[in-house]
N, C-alpha and C. Protein backbone atom coordinates (compact mmCIF):
# COMPACT_ATOMS: atom_id res chain seq x y z
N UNK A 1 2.18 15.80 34.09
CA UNK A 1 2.40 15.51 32.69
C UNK A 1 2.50 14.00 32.51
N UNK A 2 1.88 13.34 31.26
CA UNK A 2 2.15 11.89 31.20
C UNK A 2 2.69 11.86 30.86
N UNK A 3 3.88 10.85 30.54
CA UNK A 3 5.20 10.23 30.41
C UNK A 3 5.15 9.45 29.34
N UNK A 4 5.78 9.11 28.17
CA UNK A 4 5.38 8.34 26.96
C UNK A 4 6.43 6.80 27.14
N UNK A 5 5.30 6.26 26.83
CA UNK A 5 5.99 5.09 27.13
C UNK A 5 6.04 4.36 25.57
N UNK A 6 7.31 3.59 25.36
CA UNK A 6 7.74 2.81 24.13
C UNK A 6 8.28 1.78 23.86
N UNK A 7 8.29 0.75 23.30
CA UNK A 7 9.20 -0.36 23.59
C UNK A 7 10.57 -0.19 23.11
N UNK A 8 10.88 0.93 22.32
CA UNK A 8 12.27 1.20 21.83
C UNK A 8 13.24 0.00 21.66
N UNK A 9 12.44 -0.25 20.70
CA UNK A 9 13.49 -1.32 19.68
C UNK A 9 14.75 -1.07 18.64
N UNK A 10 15.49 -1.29 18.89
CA UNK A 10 16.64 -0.64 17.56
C UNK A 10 15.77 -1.31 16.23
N UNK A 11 15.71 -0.10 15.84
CA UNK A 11 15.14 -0.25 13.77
C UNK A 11 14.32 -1.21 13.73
N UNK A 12 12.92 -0.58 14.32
CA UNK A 12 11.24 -0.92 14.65
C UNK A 12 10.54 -0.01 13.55
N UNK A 13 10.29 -0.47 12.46
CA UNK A 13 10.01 0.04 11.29
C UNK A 13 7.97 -0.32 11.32
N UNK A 14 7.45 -1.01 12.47
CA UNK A 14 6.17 -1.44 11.86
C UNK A 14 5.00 -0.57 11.70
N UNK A 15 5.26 0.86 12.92
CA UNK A 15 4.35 1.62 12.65
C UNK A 15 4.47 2.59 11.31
N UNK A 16 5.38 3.20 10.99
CA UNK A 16 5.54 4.24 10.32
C UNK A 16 6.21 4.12 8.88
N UNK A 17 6.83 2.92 8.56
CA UNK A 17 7.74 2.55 7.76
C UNK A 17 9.09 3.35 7.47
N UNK A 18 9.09 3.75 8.48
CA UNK A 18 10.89 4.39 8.76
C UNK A 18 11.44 3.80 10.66
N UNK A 19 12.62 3.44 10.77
CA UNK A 19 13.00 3.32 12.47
C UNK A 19 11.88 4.24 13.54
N UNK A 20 12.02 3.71 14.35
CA UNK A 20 10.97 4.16 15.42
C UNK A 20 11.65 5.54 15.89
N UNK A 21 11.91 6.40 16.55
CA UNK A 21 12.51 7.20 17.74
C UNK A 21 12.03 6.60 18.73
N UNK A 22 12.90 6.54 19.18
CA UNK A 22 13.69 5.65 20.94
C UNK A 22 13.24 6.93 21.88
N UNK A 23 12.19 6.69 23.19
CA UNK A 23 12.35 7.50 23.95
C UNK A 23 12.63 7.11 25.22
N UNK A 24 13.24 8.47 26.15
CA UNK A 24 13.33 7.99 27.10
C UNK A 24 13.69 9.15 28.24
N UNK A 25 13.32 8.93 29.36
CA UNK A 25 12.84 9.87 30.40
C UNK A 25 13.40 9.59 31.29
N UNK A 26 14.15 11.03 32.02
CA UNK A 26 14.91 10.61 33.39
C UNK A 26 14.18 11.83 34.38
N UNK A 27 13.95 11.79 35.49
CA UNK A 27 13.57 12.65 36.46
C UNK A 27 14.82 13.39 37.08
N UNK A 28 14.38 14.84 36.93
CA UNK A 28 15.26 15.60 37.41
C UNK A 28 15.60 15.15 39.21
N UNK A 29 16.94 15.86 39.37
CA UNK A 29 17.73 15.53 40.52
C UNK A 29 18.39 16.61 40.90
N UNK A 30 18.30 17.18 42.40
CA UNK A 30 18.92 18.42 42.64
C UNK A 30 19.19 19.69 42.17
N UNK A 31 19.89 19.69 41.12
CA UNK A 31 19.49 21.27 39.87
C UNK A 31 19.28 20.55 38.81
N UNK A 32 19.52 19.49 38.28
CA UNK A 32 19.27 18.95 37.25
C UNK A 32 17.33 19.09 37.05
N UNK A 33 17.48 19.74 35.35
CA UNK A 33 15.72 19.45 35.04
C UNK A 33 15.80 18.03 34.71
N UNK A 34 14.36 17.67 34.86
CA UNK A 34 14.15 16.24 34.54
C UNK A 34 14.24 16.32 32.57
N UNK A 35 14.16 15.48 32.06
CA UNK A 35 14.57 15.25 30.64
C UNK A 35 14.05 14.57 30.11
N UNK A 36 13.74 14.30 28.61
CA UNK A 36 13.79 13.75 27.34
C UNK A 36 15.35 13.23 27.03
N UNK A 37 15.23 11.73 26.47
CA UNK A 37 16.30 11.51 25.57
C UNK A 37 15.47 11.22 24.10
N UNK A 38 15.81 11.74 22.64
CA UNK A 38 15.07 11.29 22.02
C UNK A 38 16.58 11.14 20.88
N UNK A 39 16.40 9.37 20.42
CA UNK A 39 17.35 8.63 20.09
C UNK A 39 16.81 8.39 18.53
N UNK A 40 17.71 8.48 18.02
CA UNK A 40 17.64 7.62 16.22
C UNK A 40 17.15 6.02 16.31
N UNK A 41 15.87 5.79 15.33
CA UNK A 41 16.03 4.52 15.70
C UNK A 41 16.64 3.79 14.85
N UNK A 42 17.74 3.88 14.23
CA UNK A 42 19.05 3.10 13.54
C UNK A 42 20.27 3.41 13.88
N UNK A 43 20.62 4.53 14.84
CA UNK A 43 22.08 4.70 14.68
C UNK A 43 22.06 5.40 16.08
N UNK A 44 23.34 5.95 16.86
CA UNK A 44 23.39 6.29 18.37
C UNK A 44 23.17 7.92 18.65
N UNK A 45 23.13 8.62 17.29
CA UNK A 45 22.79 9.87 17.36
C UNK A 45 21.56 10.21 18.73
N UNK A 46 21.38 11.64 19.13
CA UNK A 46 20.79 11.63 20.49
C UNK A 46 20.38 13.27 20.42
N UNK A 47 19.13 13.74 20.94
CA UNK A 47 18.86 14.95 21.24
C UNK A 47 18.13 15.18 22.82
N UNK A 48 18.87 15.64 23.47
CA UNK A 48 18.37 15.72 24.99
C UNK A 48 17.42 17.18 24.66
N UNK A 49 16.22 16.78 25.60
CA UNK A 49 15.39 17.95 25.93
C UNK A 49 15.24 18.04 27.15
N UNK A 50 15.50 19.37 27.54
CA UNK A 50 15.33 19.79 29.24
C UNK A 50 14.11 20.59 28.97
N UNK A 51 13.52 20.19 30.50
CA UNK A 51 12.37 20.80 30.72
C UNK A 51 12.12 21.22 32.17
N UNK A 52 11.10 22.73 32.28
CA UNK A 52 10.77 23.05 33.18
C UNK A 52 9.69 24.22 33.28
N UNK A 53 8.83 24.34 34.08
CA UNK A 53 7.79 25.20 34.04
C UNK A 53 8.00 26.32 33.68
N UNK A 54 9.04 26.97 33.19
CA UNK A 54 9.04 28.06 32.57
C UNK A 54 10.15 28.09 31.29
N UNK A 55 10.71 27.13 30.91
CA UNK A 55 11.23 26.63 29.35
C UNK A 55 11.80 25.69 29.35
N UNK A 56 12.24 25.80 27.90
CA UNK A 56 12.61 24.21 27.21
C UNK A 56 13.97 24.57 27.05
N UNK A 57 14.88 22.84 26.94
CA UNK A 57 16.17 23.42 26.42
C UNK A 57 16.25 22.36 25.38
N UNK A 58 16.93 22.22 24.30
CA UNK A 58 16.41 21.77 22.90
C UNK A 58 17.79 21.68 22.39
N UNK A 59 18.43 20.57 22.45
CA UNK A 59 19.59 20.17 22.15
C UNK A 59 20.96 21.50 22.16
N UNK A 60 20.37 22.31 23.54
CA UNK A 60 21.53 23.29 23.79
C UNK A 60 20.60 24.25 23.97
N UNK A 61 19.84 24.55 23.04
CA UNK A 61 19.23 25.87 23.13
C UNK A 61 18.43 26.21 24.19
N UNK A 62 18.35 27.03 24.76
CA UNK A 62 17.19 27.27 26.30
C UNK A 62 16.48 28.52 25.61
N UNK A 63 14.70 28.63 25.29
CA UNK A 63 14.34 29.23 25.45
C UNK A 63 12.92 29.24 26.14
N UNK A 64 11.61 30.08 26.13
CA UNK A 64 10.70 30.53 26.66
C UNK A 64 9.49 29.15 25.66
N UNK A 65 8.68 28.70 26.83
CA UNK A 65 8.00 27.22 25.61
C UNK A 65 6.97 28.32 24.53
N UNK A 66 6.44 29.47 25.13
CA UNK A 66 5.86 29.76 24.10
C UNK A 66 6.79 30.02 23.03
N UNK A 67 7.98 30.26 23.11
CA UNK A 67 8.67 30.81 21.65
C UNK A 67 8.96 29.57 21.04
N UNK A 68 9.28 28.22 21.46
CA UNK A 68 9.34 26.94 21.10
C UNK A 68 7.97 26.57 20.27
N UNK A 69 6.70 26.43 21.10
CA UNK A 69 5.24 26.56 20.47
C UNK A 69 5.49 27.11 18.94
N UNK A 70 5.44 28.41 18.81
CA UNK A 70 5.60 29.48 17.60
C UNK A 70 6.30 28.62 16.73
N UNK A 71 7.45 28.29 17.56
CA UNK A 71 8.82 27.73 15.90
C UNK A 71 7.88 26.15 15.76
N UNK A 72 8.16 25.32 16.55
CA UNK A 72 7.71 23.78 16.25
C UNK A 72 6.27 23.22 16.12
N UNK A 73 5.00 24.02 16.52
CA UNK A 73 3.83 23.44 16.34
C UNK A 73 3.93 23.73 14.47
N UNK A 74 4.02 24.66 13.51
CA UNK A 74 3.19 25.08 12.62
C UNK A 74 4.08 23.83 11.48
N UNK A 75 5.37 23.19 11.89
CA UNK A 75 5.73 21.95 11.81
C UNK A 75 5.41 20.41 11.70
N UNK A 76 4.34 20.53 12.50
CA UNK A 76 3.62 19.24 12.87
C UNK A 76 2.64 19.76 12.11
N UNK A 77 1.83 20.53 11.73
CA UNK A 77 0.77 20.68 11.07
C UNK A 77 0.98 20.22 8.88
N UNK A 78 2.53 20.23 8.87
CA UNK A 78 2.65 20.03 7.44
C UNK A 78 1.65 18.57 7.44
N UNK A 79 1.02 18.11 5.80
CA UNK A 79 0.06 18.00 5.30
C UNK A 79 1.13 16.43 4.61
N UNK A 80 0.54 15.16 4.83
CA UNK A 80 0.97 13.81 4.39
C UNK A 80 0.60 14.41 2.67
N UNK A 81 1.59 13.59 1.91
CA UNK A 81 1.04 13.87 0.15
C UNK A 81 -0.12 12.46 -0.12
């Protein structure tokens, strides 16, 4: 999987005209899954995502990625006005 890389600037407004989201990636360790940190880009709020070849865990929640797919792709598809 590629790894997203960002300069994560606190309140980097140039692409999108709202704060950036801050990312950031740690490699799993012993039982630990490797992770997502995905950060506010104005304030210290934080949503960890765990990951692993057979699901996601989503700021607490652990389920199956296809049931994740179902809820969050049809999301990304909403339509700019």
């Amino acid at each position: 999987m590629k790894i997203l890389k960002r300069s994560n600037r606190f309140y980097d407004t140039s692409r999108f005209g709202q704060p950036q989201i801050r990312v950031y990636h740690r490699k799993g360790s012993g039982k630990q899954c490797p992770r997502y940190t995905l950060r506010c880009g104005d304030c210290d709020q934080k949503l960890e995502i765990y990951y692993a070849e057979d699901g996601l865990e989503i700021g607490g929640v652990n389920g199956a990625i296809e049931d994740w797919r179902e809820i969050l792709l049809p999301l990304l598809w909403i339509k700019k006005k």
